[in-house]
N, C-alpha and C. Protein backbone atom coordinates (compact mmCIF):
# COMPACT_ATOMS: atom_id res chain seq x y z
N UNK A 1 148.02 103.89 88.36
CA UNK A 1 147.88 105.10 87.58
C UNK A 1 146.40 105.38 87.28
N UNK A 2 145.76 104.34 86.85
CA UNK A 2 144.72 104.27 86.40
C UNK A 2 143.16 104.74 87.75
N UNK A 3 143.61 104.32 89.23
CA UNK A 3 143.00 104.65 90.15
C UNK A 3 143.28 106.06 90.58
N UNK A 4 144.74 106.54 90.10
CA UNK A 4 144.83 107.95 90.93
C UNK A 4 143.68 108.91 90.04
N UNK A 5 144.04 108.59 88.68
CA UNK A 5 143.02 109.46 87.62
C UNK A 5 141.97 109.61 88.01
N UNK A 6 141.19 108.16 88.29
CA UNK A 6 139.59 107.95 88.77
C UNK A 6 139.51 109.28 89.75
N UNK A 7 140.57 108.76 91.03
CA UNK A 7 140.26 109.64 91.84
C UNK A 7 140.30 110.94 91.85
N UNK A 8 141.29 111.63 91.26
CA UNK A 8 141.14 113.33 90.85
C UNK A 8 139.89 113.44 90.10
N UNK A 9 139.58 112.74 89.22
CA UNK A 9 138.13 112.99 88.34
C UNK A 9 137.12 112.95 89.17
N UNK A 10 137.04 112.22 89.88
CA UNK A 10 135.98 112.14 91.03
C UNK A 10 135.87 113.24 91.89
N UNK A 11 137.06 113.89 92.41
CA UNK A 11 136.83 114.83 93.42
C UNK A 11 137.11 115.77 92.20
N UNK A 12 137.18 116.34 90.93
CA UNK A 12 136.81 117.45 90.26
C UNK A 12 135.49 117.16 89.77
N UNK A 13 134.79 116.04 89.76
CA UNK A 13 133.30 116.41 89.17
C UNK A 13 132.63 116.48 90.59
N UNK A 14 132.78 116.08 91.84
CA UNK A 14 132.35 116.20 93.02
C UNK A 14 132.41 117.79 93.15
N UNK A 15 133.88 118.39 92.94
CA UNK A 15 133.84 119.89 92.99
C UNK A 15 132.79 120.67 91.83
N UNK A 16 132.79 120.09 91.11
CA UNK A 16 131.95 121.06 89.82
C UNK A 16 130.83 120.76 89.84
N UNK A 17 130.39 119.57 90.69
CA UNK A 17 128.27 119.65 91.08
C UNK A 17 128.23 120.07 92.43
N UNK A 18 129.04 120.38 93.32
CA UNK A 18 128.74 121.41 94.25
C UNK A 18 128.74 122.88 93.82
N UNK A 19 129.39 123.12 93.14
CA UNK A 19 129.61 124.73 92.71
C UNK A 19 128.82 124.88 91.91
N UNK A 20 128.08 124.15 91.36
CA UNK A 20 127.06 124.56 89.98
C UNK A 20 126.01 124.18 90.08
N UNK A 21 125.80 123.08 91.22
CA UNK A 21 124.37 122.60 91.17
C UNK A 21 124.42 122.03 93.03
N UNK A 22 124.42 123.41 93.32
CA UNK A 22 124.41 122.85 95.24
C UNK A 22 123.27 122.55 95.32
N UNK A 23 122.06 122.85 95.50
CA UNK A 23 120.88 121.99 96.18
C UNK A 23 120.80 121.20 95.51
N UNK A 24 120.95 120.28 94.21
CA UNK A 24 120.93 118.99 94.25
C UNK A 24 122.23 118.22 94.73
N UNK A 25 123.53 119.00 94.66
CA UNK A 25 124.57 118.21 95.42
C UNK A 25 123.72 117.95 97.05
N UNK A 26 123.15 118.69 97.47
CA UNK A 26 122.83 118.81 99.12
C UNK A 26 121.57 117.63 99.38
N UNK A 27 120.83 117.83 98.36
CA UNK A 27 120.11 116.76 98.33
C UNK A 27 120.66 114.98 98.17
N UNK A 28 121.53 114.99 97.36
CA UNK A 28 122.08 113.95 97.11
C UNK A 28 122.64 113.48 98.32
N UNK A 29 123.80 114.66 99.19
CA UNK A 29 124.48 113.95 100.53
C UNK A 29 123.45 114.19 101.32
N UNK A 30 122.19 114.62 101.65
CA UNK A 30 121.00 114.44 102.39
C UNK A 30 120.48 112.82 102.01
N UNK A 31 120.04 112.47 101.26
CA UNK A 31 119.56 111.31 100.77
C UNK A 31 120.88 110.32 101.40
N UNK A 32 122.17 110.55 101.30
CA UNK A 32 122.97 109.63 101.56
C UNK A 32 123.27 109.27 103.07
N UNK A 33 123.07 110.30 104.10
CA UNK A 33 123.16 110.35 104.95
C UNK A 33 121.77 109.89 105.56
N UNK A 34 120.55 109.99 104.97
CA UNK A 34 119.58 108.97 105.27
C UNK A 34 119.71 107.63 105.48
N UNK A 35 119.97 107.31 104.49
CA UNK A 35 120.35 105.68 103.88
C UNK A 35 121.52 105.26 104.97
N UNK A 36 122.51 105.98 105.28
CA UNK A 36 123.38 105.38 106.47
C UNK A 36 122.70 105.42 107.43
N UNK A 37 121.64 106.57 108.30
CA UNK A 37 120.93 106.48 109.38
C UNK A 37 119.99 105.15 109.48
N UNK A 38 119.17 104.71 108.59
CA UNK A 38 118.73 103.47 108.29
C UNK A 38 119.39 102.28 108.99
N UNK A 39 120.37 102.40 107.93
CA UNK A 39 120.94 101.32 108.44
C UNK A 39 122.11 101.29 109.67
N UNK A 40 122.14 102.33 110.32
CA UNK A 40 122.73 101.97 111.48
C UNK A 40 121.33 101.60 112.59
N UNK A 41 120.30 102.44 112.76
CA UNK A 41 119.36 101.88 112.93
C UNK A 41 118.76 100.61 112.99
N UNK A 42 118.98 100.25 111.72
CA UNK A 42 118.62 98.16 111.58
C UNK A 42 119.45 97.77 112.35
N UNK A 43 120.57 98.31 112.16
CA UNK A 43 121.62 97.30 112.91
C UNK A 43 121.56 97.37 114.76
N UNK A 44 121.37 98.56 115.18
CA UNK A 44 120.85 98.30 116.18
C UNK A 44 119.66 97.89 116.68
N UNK A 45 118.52 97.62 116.10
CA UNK A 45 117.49 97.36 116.15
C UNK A 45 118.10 95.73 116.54
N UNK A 46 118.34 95.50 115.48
CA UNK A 46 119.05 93.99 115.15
C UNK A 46 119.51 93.38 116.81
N UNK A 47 120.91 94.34 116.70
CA UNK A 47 121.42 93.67 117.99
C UNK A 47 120.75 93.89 119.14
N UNK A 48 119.80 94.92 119.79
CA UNK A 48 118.77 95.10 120.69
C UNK A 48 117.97 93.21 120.39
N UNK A 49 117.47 93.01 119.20
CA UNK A 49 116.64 92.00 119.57
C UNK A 49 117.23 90.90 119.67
N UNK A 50 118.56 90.81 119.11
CA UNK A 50 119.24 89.52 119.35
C UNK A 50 120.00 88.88 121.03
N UNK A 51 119.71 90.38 121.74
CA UNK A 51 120.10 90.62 122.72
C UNK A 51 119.20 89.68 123.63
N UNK A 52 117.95 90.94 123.57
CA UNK A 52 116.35 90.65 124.39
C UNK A 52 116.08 89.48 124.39
């Protein structure tokens, strides 16, 4: 019970800082989608040298 709540609250404050505050919502999934490019990056970096 206690996780479904989380989760509707989550995707209604997810909905209400896109609708009210999009360029910092956009910034935020910009920044986040950095941080995954990174690290898929390391990780291939990684296995390239563990390879070589």
């Amino acid at each position: 019970m206690v996780r479904k709540v989380l989760t509707w609250g989550g995707l209604a404050f997810l909905l209400f800082f896109v609708a009210f505050r999009p360029e910092s919502a956009a910034n935020v999934f910009r920044a986040i989608g950095a941080g995954i490019a990174d690290v898929a990056q390391g990780l291939g970096e990684f296995f390239t040298n563990l390879v070589a």
